[in-house]
Protein backbone atom coordinates (compact mmCIF):
# COMPACT_ATOMS: atom_id res chain seq x y z
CA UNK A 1 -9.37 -7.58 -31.49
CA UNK A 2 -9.15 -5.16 -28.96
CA UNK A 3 -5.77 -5.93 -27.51
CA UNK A 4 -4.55 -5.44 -31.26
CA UNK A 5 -6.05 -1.89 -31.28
CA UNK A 6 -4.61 -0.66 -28.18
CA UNK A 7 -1.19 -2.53 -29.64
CA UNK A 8 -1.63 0.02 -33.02
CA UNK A 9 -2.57 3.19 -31.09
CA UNK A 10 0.49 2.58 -28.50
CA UNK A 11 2.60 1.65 -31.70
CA UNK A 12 1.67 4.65 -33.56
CA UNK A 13 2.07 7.09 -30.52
CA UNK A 14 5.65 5.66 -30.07
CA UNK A 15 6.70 6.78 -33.47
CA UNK A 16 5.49 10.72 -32.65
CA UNK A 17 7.53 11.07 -29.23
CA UNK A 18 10.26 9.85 -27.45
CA UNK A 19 8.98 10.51 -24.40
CA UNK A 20 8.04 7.47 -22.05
CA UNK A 21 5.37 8.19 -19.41
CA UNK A 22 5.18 6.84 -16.31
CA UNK A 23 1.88 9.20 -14.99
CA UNK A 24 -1.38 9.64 -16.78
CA UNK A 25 -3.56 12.59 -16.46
CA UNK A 26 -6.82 13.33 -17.39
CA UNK A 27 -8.73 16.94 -17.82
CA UNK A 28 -12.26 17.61 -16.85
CA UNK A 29 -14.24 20.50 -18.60
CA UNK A 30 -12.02 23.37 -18.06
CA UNK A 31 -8.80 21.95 -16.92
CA UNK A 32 -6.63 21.84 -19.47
CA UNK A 33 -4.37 24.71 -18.33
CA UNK A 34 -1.93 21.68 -16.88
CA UNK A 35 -0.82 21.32 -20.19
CA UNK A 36 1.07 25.07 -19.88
CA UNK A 37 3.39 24.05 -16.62
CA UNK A 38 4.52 21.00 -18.73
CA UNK A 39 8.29 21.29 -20.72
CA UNK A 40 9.44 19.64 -23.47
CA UNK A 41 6.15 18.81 -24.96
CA UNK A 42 4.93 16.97 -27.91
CA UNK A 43 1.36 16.94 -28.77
CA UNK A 44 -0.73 14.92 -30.70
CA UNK A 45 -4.56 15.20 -31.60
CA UNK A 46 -7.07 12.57 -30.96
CA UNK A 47 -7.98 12.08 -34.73
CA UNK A 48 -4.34 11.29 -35.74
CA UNK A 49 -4.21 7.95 -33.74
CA UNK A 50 -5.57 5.08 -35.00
CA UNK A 51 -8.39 3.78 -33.45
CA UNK A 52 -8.62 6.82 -30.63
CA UNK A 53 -12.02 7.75 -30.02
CA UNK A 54 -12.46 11.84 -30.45
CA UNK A 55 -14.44 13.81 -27.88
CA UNK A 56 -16.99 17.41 -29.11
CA UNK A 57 -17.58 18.38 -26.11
CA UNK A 58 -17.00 22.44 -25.63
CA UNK A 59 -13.64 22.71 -23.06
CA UNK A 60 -12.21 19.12 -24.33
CA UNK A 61 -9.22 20.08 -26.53
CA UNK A 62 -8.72 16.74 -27.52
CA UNK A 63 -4.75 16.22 -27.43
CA UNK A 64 -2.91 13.80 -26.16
CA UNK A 65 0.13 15.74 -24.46
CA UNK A 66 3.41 14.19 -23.62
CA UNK A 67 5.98 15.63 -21.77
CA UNK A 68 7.71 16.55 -18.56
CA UNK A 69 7.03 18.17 -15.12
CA UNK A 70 9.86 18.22 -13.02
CA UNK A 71 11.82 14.90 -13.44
CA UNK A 72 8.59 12.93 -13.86
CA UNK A 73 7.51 12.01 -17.78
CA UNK A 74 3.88 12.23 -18.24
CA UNK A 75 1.33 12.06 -20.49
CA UNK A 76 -2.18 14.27 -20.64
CA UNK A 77 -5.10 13.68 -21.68
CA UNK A 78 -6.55 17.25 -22.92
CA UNK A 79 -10.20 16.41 -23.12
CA UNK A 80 -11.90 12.82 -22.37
CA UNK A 81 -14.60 10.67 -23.85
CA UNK A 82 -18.30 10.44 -22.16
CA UNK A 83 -21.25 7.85 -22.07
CA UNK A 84 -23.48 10.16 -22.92
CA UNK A 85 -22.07 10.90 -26.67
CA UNK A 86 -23.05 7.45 -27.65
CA UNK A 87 -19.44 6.12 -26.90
CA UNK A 88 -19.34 2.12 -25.47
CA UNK A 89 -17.29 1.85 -22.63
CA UNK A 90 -14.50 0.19 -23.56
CA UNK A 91 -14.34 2.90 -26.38
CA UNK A 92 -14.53 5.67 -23.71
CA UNK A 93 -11.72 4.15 -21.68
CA UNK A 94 -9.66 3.15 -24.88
CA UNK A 95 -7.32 5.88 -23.69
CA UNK A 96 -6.08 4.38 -20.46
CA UNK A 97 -5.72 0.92 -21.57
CA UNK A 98 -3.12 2.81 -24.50
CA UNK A 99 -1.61 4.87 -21.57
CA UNK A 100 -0.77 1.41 -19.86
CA UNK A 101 0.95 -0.03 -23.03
CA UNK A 102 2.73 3.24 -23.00
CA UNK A 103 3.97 2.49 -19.63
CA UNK A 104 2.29 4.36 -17.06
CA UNK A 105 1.57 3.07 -13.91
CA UNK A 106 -0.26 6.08 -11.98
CA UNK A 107 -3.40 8.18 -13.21
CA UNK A 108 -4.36 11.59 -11.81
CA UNK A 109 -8.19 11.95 -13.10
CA UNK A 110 -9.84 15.20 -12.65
CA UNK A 111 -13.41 16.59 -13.81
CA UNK A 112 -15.79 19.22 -12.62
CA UNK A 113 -18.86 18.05 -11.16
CA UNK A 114 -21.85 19.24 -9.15
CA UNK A 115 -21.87 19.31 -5.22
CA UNK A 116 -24.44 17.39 -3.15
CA UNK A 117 -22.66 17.99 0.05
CA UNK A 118 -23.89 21.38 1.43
CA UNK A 119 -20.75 22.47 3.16
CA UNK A 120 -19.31 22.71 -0.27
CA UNK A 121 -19.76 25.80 -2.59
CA UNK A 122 -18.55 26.32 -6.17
CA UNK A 123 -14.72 26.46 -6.78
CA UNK A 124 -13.93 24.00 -3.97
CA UNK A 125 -11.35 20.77 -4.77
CA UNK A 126 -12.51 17.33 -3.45
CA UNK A 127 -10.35 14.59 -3.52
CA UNK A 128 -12.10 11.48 -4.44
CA UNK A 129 -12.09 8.78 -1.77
CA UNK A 130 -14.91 6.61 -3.35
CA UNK A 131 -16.91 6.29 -6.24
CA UNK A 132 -20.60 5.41 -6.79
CA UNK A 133 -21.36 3.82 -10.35
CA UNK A 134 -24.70 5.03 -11.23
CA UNK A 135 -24.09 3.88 -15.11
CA UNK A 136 -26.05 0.25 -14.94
CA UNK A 137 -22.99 -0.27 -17.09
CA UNK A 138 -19.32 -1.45 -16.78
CA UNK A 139 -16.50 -1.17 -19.08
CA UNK A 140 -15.23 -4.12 -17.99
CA UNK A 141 -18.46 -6.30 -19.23
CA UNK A 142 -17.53 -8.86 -22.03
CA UNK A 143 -14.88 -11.27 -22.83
CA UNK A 144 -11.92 -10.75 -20.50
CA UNK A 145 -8.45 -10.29 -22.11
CA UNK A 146 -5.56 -11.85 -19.55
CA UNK A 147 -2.97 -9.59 -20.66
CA UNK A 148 -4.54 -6.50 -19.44
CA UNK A 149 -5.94 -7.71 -16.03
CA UNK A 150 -7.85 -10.26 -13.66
CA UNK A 151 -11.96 -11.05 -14.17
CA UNK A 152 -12.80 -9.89 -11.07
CA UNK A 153 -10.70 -6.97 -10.17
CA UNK A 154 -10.72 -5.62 -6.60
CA UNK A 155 -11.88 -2.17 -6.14
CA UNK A 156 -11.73 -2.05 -2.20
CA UNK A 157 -9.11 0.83 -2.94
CA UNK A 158 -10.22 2.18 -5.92
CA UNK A 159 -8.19 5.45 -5.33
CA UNK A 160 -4.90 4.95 -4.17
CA UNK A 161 -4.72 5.71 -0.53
CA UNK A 162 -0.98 6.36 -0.81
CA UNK A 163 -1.61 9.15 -3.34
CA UNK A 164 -4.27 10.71 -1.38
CA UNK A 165 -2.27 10.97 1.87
CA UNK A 166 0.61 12.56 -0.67
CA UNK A 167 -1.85 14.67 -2.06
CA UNK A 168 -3.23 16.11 1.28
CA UNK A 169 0.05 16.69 2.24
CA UNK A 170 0.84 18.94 -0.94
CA UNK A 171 -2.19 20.91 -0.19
CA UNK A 172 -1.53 21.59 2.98
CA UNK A 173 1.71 22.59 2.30
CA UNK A 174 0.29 25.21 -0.78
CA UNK A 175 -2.49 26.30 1.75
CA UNK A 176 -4.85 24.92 -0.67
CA UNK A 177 -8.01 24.16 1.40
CA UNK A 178 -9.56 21.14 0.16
CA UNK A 179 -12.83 18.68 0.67
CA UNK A 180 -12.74 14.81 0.85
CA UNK A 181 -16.12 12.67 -0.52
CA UNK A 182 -17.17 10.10 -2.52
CA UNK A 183 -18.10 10.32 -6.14
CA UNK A 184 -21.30 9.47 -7.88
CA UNK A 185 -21.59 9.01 -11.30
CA UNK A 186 -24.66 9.18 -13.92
CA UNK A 187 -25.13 9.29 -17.24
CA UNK A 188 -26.29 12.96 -18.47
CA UNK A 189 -26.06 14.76 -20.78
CA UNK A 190 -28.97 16.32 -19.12
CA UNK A 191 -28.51 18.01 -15.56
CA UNK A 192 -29.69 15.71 -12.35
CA UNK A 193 -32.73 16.25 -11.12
CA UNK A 194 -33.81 17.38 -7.43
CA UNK A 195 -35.38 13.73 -6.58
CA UNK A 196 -32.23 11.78 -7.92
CA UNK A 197 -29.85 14.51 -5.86
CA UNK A 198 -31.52 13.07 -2.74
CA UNK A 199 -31.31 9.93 -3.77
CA UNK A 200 -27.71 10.25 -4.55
CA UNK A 201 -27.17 12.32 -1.19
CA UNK A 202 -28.82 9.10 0.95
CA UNK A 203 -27.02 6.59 -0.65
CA UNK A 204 -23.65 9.12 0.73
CA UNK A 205 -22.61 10.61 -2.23
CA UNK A 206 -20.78 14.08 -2.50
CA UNK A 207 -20.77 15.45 -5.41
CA UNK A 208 -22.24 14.11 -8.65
CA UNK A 209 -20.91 14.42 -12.37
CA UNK A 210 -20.49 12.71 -15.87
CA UNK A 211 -17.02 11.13 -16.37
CA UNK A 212 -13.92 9.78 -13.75
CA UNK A 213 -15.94 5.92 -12.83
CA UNK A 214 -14.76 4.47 -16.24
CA UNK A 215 -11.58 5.56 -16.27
CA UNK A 216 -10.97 4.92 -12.64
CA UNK A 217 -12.27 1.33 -12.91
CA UNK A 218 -10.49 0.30 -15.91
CA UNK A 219 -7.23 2.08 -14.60
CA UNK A 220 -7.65 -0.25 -11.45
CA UNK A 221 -8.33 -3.36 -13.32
CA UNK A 222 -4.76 -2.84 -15.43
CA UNK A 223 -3.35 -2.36 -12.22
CA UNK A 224 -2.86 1.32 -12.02
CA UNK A 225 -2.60 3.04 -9.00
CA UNK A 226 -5.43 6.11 -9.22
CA UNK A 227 -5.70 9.55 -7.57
CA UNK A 228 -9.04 11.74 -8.00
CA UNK A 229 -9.80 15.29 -7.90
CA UNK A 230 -13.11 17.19 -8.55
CA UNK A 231 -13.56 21.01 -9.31
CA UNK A 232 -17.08 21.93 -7.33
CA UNK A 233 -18.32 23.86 -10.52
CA UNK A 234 -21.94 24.58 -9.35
CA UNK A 235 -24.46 22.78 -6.25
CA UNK A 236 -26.53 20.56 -7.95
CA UNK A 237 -30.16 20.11 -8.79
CA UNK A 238 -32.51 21.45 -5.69
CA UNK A 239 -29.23 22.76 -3.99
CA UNK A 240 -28.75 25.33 -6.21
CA UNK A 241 -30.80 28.32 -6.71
CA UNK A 242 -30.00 28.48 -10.13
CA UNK A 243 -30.56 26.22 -13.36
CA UNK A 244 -27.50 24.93 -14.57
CA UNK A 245 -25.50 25.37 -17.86
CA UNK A 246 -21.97 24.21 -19.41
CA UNK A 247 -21.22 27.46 -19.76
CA UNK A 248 -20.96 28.14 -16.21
CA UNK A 249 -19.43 24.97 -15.52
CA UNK A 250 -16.70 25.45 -17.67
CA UNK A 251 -16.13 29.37 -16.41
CA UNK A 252 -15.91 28.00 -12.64
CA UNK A 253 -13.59 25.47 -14.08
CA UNK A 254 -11.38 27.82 -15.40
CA UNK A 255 -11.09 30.02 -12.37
CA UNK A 256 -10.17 26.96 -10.36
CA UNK A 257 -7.85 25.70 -12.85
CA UNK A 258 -4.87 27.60 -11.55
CA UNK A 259 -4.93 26.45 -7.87
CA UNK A 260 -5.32 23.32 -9.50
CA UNK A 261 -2.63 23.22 -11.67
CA UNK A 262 -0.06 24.06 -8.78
CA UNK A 263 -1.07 21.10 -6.79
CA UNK A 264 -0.82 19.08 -9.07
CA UNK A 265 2.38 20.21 -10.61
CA UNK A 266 3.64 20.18 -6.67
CA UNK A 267 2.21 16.31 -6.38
CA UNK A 268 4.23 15.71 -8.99
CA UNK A 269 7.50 17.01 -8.42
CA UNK A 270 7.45 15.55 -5.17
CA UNK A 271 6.09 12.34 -6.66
């Protein structure tokens, strides 16, 4: 049963750190440099937990990273899972339903993504207001276990408003300009196209990318409250006057990691 896999992982994890988390975090392509402002760390890989899925994805270390930042425990997820490596989606949200038997009871998701909004440019930070689920898919689908959550969840505030007026206010306080927009979400691997991008822009979506819905909806059904924040790593399909590559995702990633990392480390310390 499911419930008896997340039990093992959690189990297992409990016997490899002392640490008890109360915020989840999890990387996008590029973003992993949070794990250096954390103290008093313990890391585990992916493959040494039983029944964790493990991600191959270039810019996913794939460690799970406990530790501390400021007085707050946390734990970090160094590299997620995506639908488009062949992953169901309760497998690719496995992760958060362990973080909750852990004990955490906020999640900070982050991912670089592809902006449809045309005031935006590469290297900007949007928090996440809204999402769009452009997956035809759910990881919620199937037989409903009580002791995680409700059938129907509500996902009227999927990300915490709390934690984005806290976030905003961080920000402003680094002098860390910022965009707000709402999220959509396909499947890839393979880049958007020009005709879906204007799709996606009329239905009022702001930037575009691979990961975040899953996580964010099965955070929200196990009652977690969730924050969101994109990296802008390139204008998307018909946008851009360039084709698209990882590689380049993954380098603008890394240049916005730092300004990153400091408002997040800031959220947190004033959390």
């Amino acid at each position: 049963m499911f419930y008896d896999k997340v039990s093992a992982s959690a189990q297992f994890i409990s016997t490899k750190t002392n640490h008890k988390p109360t915020i989840g975090i999890i990387l996008g392509s590029g973003l992993g440099a949070i794990v250096d402002i954390m103290e008093d760390k313990d890391i585990i890989h992916y493959s040494e937990i039983p029944h964790f899925p493990v991600s191959d994805v270039e810019g996913h270390a794939g460690n799970l990273v406990f530790g501390k930042i400021g007085n707050e425990t946390v734990v970090v997820m160094q590299g997620r899972f995506h639908f488009y490596e062949g992953y169901e989606m309760k497998e690719l949200t496995y992760p958060v339903f362990v973080m909750k038997m852990l004990g955490v009871e906020s999640l900070i998701v982050t991912n670089a993504c592809g902006g449809i909004n045309r005031s935006f440019a590469p290297g900007d930070l949007m928090i996440i207001e809204d999402y769009i689920n452009m997956l035809g898919n759910n990881p919620l689908i199937g037989k409903n276990d009580d002791r995680f959550g409700v059938r129907f969840p509500d996902m009227s505030e999927a990300y915490s408003k709390e934690l984005i007026s806290k976030a905003e206010a961080v920000a402003n306080d680094l002098g860390i300009e910022h965009k707000k927009g709402v999220f959509a979400i396909f499947s890839g691997p393979c880049y958007e196209t020009a005709a879906e991008i204007r799709a996606y822009a009329a239905l009022g979506a702001d930037a575009i990318g691979m990961s975040t819905v899953p996580e964010t909806i099965a955070a929200n059904y196990l009652g977690m409250r969730v924050l969101g924040i994109s990296c802008i790593t390139n204008m998307a399909t018909g946008i851009s006057k360039t084709k698209h590559s990882h590689e380049e995702v993954v380098r603008i990633a890394n240049l916005s990691s730092e300004k990153l990392c400091r408002w997040v480390k800031e959220l947190i310390l004033n959390w």
